[in-house]
N, C-alpha and C. Protein backbone atom coordinates (compact mmCIF):
# COMPACT_ATOMS: atom_id res chain seq x y z
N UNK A 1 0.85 -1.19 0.00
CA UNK A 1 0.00 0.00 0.00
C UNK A 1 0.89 1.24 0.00
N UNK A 2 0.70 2.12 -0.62
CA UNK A 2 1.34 3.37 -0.91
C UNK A 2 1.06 4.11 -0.05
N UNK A 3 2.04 5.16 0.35
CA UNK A 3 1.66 6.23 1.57
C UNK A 3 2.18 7.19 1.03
N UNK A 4 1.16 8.04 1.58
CA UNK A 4 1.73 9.88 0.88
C UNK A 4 2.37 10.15 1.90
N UNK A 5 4.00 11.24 1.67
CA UNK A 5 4.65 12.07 2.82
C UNK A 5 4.95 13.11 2.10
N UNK A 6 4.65 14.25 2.52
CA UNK A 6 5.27 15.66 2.11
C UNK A 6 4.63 15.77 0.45
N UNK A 7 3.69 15.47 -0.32
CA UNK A 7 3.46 15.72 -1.46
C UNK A 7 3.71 14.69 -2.27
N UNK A 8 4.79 13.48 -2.11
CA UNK A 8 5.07 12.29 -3.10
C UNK A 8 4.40 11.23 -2.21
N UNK A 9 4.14 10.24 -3.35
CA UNK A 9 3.66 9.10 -2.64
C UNK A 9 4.83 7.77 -2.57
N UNK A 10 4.99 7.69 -1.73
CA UNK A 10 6.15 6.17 -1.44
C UNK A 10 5.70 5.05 -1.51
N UNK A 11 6.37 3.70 -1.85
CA UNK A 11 5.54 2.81 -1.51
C UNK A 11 6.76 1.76 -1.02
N UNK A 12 6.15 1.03 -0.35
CA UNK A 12 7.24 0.16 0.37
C UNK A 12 8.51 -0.49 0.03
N UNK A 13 8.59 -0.53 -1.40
CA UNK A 13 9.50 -1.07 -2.45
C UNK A 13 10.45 -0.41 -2.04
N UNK A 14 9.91 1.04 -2.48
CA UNK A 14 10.83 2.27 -2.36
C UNK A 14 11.59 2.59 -0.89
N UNK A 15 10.73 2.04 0.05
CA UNK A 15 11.11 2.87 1.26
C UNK A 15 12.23 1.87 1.98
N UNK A 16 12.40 0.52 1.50
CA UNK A 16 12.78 -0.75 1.71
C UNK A 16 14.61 -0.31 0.42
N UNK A 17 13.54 -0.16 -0.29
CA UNK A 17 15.08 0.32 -1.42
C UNK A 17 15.91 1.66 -0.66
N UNK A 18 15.25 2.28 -0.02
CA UNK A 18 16.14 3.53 0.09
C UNK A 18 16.83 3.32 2.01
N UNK A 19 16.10 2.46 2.80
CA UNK A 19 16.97 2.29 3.44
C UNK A 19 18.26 1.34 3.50
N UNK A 20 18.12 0.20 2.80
CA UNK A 20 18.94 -0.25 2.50
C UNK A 20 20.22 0.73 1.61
N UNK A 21 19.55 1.43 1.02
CA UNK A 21 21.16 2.65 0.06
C UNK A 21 21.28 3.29 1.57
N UNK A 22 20.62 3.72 2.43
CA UNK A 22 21.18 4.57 3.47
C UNK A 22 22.12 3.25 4.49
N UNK A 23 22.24 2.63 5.07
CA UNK A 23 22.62 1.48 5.52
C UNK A 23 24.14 1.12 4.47
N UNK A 24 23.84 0.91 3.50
CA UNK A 24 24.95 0.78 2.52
C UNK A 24 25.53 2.03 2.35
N UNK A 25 25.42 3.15 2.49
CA UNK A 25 26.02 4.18 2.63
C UNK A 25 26.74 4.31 3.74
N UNK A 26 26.10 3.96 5.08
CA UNK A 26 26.94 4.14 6.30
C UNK A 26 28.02 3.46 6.18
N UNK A 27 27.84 1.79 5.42
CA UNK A 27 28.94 1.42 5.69
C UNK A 27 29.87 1.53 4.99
N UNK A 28 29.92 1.97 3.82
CA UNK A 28 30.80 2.24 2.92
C UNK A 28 31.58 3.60 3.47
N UNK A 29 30.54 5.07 4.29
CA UNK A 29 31.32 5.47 4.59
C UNK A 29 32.18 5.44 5.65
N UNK A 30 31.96 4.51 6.32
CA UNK A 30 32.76 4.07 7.41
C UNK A 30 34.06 3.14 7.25
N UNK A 31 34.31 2.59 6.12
CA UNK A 31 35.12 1.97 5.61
C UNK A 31 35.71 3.20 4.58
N UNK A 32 35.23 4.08 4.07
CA UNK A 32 36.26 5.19 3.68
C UNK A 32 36.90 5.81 4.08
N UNK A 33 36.30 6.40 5.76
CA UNK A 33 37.01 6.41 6.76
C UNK A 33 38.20 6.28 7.14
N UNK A 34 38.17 5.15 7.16
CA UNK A 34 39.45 4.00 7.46
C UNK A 34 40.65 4.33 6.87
N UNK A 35 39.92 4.14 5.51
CA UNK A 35 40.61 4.21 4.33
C UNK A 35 41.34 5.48 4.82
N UNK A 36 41.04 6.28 4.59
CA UNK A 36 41.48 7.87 4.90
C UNK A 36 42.25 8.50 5.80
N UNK A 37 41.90 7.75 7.06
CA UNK A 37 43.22 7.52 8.11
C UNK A 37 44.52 6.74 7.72
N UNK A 38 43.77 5.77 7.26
CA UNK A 38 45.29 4.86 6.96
C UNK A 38 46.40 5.46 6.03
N UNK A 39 45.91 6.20 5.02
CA UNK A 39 47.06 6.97 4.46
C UNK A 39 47.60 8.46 5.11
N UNK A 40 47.40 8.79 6.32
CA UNK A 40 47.15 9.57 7.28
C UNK A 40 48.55 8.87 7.75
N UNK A 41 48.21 7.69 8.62
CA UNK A 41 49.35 6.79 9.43
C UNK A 41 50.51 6.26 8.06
N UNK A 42 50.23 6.34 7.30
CA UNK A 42 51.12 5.95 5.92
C UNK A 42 51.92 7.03 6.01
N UNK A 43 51.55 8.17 5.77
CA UNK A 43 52.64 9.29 5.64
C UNK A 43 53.41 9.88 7.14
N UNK A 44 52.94 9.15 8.31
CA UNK A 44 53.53 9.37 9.00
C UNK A 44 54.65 8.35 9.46
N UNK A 45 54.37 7.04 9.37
CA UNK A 45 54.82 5.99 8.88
C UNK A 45 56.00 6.81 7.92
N UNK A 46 55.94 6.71 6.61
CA UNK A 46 57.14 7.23 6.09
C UNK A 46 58.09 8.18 6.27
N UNK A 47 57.62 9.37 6.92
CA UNK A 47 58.26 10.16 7.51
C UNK A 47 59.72 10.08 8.60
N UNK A 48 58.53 8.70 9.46
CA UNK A 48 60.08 8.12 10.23
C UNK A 48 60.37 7.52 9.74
N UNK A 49 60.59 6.63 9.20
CA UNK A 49 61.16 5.58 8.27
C UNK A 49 62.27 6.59 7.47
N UNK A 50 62.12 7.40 6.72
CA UNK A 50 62.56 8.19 5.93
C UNK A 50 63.87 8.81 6.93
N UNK A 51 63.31 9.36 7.88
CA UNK A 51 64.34 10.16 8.32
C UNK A 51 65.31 9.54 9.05
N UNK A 52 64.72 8.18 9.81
CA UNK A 52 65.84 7.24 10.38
C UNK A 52 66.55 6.78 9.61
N UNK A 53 66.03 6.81 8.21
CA UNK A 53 66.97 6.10 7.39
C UNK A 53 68.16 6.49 6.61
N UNK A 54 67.81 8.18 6.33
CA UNK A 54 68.79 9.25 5.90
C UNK A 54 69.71 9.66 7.20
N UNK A 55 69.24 9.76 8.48
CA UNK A 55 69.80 10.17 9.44
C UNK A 55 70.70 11.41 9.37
N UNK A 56 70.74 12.39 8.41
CA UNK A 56 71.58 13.65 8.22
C UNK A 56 72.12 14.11 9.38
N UNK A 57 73.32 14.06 9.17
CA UNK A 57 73.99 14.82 10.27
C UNK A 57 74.15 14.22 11.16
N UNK A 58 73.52 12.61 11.40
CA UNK A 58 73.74 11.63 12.62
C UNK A 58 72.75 12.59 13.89
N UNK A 59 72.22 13.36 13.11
CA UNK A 59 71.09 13.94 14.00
C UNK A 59 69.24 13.27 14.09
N UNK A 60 69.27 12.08 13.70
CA UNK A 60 67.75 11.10 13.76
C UNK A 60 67.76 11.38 15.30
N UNK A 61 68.39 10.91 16.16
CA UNK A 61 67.59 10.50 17.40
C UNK A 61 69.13 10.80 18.44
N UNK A 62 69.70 11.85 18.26
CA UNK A 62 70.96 11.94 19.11
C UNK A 62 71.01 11.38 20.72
N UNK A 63 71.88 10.78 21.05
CA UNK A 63 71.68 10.66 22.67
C UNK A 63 70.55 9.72 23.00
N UNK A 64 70.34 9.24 21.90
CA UNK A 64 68.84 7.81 21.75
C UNK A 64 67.76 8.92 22.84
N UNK A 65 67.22 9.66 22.74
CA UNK A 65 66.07 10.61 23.27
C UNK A 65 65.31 9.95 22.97
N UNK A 66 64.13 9.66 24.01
CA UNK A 66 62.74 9.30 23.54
C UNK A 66 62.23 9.65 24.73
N UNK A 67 60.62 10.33 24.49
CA UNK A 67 59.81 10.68 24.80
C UNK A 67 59.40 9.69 26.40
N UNK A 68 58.94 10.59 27.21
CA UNK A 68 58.29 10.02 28.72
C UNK A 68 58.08 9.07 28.42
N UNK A 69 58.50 7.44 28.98
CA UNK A 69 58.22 6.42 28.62
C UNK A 69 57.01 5.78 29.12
N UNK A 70 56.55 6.40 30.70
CA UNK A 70 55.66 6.39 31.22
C UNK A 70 54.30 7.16 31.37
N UNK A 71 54.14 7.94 29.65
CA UNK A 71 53.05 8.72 29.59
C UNK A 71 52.80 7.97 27.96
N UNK A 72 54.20 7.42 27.44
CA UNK A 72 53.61 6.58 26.18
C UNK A 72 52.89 5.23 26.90
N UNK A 73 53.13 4.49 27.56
CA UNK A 73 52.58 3.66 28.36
C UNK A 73 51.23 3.80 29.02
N UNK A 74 51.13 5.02 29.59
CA UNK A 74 49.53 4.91 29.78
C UNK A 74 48.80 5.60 28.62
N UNK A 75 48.89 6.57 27.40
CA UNK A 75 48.13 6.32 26.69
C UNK A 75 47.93 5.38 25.53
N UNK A 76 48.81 4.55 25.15
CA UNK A 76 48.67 3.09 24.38
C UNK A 76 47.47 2.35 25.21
N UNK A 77 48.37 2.02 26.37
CA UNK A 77 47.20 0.82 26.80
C UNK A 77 45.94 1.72 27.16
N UNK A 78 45.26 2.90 27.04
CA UNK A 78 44.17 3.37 27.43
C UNK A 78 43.62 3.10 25.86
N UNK A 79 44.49 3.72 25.29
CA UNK A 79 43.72 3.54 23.56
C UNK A 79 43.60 2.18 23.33
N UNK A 80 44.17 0.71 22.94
CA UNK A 80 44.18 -0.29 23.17
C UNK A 80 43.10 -1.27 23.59
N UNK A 81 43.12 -0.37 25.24
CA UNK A 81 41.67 -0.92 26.41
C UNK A 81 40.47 -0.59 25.80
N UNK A 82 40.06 0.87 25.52
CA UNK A 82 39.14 1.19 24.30
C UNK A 82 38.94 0.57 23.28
N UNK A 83 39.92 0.54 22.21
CA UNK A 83 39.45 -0.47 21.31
C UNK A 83 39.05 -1.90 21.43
N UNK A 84 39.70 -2.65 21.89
CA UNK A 84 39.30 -3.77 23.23
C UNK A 84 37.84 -3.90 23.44
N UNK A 85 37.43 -3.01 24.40
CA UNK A 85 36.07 -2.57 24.73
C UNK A 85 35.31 -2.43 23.59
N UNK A 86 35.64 -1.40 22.82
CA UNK A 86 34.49 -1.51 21.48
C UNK A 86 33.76 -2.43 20.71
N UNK A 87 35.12 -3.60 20.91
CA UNK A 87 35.05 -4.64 20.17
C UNK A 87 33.76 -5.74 20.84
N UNK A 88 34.74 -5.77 22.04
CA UNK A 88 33.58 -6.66 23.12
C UNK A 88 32.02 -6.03 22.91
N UNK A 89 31.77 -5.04 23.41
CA UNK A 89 30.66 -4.43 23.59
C UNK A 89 29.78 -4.56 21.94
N UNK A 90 30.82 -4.83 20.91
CA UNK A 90 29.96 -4.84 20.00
C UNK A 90 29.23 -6.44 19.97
N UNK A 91 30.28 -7.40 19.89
CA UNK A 91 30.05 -8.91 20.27
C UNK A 91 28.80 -9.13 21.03
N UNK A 92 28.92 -8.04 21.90
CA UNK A 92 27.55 -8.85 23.02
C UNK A 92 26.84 -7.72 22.61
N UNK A 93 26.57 -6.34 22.04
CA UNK A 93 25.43 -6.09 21.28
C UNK A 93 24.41 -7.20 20.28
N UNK A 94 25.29 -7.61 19.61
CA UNK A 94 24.94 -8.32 18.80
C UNK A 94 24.02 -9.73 18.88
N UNK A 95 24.64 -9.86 20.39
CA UNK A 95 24.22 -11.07 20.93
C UNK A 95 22.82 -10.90 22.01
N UNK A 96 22.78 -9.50 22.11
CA UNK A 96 21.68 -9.12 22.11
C UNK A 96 21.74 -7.91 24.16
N UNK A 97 23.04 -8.24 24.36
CA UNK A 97 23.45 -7.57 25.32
C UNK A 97 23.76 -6.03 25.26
N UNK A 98 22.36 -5.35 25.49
CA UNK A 98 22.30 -4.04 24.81
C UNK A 98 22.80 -3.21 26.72
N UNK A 99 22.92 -3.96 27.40
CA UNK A 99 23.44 -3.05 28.72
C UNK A 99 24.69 -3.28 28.68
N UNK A 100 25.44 -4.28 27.86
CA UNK A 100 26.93 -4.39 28.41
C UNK A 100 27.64 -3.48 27.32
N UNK A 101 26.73 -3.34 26.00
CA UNK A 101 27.47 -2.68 25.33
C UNK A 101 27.63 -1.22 25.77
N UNK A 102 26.38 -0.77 26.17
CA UNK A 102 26.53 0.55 26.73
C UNK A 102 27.60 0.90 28.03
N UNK A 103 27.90 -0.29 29.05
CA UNK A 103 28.62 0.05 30.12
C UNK A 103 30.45 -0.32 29.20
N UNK A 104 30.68 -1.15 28.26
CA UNK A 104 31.60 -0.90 27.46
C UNK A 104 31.62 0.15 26.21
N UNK A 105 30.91 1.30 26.53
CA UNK A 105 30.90 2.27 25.43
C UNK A 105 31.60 3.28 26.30
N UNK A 106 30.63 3.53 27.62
CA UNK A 106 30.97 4.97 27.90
C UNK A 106 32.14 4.20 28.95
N UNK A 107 32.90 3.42 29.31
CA UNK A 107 34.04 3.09 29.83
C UNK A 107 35.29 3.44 28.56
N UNK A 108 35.25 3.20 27.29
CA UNK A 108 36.22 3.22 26.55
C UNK A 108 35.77 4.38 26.49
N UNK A 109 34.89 5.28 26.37
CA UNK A 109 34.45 6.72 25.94
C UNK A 109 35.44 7.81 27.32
N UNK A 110 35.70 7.15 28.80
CA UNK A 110 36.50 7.71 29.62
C UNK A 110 37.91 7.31 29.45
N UNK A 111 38.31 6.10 29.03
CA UNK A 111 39.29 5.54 28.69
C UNK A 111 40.33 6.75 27.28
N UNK A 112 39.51 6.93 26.47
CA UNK A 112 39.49 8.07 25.24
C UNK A 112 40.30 9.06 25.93
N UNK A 113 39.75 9.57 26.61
CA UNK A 113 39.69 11.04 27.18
C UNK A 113 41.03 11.40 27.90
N UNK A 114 41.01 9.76 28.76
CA UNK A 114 41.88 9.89 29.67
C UNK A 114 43.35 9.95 28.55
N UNK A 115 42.91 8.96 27.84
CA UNK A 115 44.29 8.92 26.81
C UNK A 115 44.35 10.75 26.29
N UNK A 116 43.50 10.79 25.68
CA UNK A 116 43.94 12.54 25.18
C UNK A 116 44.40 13.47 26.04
N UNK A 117 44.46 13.54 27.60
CA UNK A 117 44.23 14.36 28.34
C UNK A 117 45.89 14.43 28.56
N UNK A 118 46.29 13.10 28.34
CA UNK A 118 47.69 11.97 28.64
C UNK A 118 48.96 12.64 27.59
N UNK A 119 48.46 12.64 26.45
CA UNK A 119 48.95 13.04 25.09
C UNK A 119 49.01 14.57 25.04
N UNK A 120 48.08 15.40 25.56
CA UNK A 120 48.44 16.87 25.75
C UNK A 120 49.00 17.20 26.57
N UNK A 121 49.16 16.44 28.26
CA UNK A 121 49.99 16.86 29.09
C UNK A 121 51.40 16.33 28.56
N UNK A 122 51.51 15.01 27.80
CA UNK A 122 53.54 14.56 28.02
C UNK A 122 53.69 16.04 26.83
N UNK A 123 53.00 16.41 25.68
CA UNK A 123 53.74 17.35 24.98
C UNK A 123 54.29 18.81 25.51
N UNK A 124 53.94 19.00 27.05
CA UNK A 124 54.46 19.52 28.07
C UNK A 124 55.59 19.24 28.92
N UNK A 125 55.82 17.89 28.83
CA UNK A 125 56.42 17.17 29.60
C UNK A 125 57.82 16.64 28.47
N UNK A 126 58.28 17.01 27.51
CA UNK A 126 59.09 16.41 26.90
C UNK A 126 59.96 17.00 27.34
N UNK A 127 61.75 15.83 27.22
CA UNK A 127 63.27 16.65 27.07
C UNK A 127 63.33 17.21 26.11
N UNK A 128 63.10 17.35 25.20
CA UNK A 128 63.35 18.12 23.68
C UNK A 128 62.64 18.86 23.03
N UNK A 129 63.22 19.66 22.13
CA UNK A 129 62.37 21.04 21.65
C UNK A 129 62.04 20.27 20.11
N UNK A 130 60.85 20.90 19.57
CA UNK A 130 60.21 20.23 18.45
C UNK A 130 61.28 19.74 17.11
N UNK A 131 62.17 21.34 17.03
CA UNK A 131 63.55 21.03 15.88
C UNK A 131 64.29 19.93 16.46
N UNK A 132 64.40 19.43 17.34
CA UNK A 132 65.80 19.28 18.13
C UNK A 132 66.45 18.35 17.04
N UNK A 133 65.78 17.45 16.33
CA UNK A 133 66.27 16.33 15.87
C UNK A 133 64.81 15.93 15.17
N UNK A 134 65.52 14.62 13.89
CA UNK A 134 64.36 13.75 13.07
C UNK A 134 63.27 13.08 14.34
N UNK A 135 63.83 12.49 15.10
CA UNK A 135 62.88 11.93 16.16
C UNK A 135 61.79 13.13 16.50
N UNK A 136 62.62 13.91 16.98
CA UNK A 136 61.75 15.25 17.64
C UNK A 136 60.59 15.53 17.08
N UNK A 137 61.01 15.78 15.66
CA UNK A 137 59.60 16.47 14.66
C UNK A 137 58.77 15.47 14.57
N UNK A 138 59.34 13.89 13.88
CA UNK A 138 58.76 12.91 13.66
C UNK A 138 57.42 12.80 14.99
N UNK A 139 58.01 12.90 16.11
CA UNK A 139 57.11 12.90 17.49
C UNK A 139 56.25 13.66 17.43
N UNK A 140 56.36 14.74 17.04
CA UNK A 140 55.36 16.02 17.64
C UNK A 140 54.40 15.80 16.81
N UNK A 141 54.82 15.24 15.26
CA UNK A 141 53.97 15.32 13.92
C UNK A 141 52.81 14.26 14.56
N UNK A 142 53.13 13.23 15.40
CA UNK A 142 52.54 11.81 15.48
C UNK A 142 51.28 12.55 16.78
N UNK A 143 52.51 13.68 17.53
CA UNK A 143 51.55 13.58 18.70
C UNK A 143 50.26 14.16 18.57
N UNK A 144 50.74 15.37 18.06
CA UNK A 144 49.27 16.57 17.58
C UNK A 144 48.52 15.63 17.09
N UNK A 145 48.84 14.72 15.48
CA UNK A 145 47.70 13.69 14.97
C UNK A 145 47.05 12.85 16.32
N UNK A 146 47.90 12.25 17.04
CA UNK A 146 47.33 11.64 17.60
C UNK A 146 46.08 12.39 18.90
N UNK A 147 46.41 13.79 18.95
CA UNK A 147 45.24 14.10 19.49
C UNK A 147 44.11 14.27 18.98
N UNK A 148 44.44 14.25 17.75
CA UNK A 148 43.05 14.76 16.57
C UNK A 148 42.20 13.04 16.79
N UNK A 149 42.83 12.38 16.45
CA UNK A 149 42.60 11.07 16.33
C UNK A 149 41.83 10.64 17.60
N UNK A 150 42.29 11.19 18.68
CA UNK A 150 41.23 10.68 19.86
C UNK A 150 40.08 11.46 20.37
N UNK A 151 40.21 12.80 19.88
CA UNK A 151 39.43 13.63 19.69
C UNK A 151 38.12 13.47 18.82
N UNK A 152 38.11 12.65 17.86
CA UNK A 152 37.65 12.01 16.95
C UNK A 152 36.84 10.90 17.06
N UNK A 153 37.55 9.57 17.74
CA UNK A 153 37.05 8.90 18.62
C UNK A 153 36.67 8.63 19.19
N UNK A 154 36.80 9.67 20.61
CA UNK A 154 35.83 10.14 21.92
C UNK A 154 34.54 10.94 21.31
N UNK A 155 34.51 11.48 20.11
CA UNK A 155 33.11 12.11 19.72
C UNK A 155 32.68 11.14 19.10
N UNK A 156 33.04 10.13 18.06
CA UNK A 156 32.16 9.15 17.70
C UNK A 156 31.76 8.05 18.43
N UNK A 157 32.25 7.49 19.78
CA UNK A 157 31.81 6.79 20.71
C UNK A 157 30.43 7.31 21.52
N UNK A 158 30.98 8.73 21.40
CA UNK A 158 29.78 9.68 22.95
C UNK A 158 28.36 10.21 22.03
N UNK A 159 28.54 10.04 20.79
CA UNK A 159 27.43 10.09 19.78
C UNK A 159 26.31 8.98 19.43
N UNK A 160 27.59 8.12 19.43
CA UNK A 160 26.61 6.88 19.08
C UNK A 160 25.88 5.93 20.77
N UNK A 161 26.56 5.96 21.62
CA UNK A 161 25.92 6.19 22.75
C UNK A 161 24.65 6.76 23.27
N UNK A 162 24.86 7.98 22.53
CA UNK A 162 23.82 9.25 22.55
C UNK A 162 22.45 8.67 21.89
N UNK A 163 23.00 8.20 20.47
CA UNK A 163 21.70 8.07 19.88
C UNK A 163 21.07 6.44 20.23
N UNK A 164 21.96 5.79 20.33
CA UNK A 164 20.87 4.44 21.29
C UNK A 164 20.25 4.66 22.48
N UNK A 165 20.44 6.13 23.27
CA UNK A 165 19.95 6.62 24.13
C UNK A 165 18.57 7.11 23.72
N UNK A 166 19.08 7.74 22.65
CA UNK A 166 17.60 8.69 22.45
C UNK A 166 16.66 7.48 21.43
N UNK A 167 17.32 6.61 20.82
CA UNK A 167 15.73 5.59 20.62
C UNK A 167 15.21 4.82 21.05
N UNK A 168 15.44 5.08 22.95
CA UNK A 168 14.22 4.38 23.75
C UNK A 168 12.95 5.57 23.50
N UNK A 169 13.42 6.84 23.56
CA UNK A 169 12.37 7.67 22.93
C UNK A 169 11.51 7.64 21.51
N UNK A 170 12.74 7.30 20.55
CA UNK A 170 11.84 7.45 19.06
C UNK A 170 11.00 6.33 19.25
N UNK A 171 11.62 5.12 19.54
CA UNK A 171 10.96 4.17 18.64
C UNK A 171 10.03 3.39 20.12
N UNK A 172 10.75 3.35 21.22
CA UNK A 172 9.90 2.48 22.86
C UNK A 172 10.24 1.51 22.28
N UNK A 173 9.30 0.73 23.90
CA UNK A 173 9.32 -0.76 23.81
C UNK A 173 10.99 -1.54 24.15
N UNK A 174 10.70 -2.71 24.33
CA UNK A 174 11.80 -3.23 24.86
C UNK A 174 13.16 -3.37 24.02
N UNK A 175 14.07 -3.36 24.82
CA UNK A 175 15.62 -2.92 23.90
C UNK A 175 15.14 -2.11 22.01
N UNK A 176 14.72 -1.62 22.07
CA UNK A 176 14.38 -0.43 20.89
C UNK A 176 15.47 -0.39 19.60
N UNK A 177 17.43 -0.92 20.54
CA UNK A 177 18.24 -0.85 19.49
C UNK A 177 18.21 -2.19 18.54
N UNK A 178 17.73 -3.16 18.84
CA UNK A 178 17.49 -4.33 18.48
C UNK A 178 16.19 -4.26 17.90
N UNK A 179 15.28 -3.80 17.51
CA UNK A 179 14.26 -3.72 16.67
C UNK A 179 14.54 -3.66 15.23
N UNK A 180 13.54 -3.73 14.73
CA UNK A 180 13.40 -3.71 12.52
C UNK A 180 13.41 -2.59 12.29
N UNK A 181 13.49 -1.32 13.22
CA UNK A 181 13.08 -0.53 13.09
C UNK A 181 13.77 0.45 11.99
N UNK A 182 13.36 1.26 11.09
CA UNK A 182 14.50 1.88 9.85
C UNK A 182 15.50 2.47 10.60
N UNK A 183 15.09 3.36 12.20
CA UNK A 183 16.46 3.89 12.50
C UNK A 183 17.09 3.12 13.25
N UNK A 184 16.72 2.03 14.01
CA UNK A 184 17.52 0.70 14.96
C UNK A 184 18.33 0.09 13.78
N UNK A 185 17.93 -0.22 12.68
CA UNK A 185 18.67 -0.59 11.37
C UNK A 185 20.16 0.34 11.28
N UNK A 186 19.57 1.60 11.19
CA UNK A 186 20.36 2.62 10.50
C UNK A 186 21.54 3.01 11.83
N UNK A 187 20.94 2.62 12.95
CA UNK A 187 21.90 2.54 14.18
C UNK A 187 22.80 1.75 14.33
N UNK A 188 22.37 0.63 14.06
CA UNK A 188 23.30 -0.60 13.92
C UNK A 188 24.71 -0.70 12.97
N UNK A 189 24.00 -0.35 12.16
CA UNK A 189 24.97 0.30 11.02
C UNK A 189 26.51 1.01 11.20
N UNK A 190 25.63 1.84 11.99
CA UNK A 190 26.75 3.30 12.54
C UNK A 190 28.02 2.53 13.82
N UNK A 191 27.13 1.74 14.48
CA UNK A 191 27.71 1.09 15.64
C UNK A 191 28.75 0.08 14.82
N UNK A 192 28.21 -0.60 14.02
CA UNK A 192 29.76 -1.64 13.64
C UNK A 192 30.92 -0.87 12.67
N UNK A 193 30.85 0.22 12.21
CA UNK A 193 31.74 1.71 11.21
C UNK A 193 32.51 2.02 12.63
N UNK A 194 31.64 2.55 13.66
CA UNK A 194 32.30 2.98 14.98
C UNK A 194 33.37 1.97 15.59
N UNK A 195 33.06 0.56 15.59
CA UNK A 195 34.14 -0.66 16.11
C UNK A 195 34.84 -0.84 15.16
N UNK A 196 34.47 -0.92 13.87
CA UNK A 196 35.82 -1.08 13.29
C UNK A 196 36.84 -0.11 12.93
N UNK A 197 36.65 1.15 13.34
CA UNK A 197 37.42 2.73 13.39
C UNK A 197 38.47 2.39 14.81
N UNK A 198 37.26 2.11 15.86
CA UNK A 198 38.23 2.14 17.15
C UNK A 198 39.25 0.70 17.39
N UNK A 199 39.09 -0.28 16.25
CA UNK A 199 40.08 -1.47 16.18
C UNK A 199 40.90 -0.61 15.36
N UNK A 200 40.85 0.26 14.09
CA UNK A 200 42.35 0.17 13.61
C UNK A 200 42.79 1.11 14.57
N UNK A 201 42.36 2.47 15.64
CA UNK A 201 42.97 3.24 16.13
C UNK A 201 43.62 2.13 17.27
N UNK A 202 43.07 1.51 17.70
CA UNK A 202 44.10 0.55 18.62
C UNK A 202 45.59 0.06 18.19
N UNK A 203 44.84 -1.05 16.74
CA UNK A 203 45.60 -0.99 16.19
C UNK A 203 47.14 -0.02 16.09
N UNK A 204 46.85 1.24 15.40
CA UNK A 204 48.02 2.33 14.97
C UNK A 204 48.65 2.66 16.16
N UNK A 205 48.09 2.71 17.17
CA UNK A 205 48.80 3.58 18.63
C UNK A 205 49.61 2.51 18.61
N UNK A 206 49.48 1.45 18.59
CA UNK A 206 49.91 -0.15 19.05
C UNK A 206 51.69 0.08 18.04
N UNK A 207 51.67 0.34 17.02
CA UNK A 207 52.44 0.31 15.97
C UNK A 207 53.36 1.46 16.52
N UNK A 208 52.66 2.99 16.50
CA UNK A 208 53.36 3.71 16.84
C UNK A 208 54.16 4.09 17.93
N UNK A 209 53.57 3.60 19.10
CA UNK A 209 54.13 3.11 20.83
C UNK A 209 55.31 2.01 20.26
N UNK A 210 55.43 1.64 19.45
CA UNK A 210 56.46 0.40 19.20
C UNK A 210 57.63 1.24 18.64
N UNK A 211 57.51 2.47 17.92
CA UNK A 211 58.18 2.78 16.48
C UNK A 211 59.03 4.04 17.56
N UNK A 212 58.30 4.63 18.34
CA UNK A 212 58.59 6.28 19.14
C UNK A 212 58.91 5.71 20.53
N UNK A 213 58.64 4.64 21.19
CA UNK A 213 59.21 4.47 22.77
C UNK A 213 59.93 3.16 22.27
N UNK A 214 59.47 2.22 22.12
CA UNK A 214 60.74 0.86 21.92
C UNK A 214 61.43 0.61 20.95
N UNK A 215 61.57 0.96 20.04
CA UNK A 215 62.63 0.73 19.22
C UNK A 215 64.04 1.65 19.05
């Protein structure tokens, strides 16, 4: 049966066809995403690579300098624990555990924070001035990104939180995110783009904590 909205008439074909393109849109853009960071961590990635490898002047990393070892340490494993969490919480969404995902949302959502808060205080806390050396710049380049990056993260966690919040309102009734519903659909959607963003950011910190404190 056809339904009029706003002047056109829809009919279920249509409305069935167009959430599915919205749904396929989320996830595609959530996987572009990705995409988009990763050549993000690519060029930073090359950068050190590049400069450890030219080493001009025997100035890469003079005096082996590296950054607070104990402020790279707690924000890895906070970013890490987060992604971690995302992951879980999505598992038992799925499985239909719509309270554990939420108490593993806004835990990695403090976990986030704490990491960013971590990352703006050591760039206070460093021996070295930004020129000092290839390490130096290479660092600072990684660190600023890396605040953008959790900055980023902590808003797409505290959003999507937000809105499984607000469709006990749209839609009622019991667990509401687990319904047929076009926007419980279109939620769902958003929620697995969101876990697989906060696995590669685990991921990259994971790489870069390896590349700037241990090696």
């Amino acid at each position: 049966m056809a339904k009029v909205e706003q002047g056109y008439i829809s009919t279920p074909e249509e409305e069935e066809f167009e959430l599915r393109a919205h749904i396929g849109s989320v996830w595609s853009g959530g996987r572009l995403f990705i995409g988009m960071y990763t050549f993000l961590l690519a060029s930073l990635a090359y950068t050190y690579f590049y400069l450890r490898s030219s080493n001009s002047g025997n100035l890469w990393r003079p005096n082996h300098m590296t950054a607070p070892m104990s402020f790279g340490w707690g924000i890895v494993l906070a970013t890490a624990l987060a992604a971690v969490l995302a992951v879980y919480g999505q598992w038992r969404f799925r499985r239909g555990g719509v309270a554990d995902w939420q108490v593993a949302g806004w835990t990695a959502l403090a976990l986030l924070l704490g990491a960013l808060m971590l990352q703006i205080w050591e760039l206070t806390k460093l021996p070295f001035y930004p020129g000092a050396s290839g390490y130096a710049s290479s660092f600072i380049g990684w660190g600023v990104f890396n605040i953008a990056t959790l900055i980023v993260s902590a808003y797409w966690v505290e959003t999507t939180l937000a809105r499984g919040m607000r469709l006990r309102t749209e839609i009622g009734g019991d667990r509401p995110t687990l319904s047929t519903h076009p926007s419980a659909q279109s939620f769902r959607a958003n929620v697995a783009s969101m876990t697989y963003f906060m696995g590669f950011v685990g991921v990259g910190a994971a790489f870069f904590f390896a590349l700037f404190y241990l090696i």
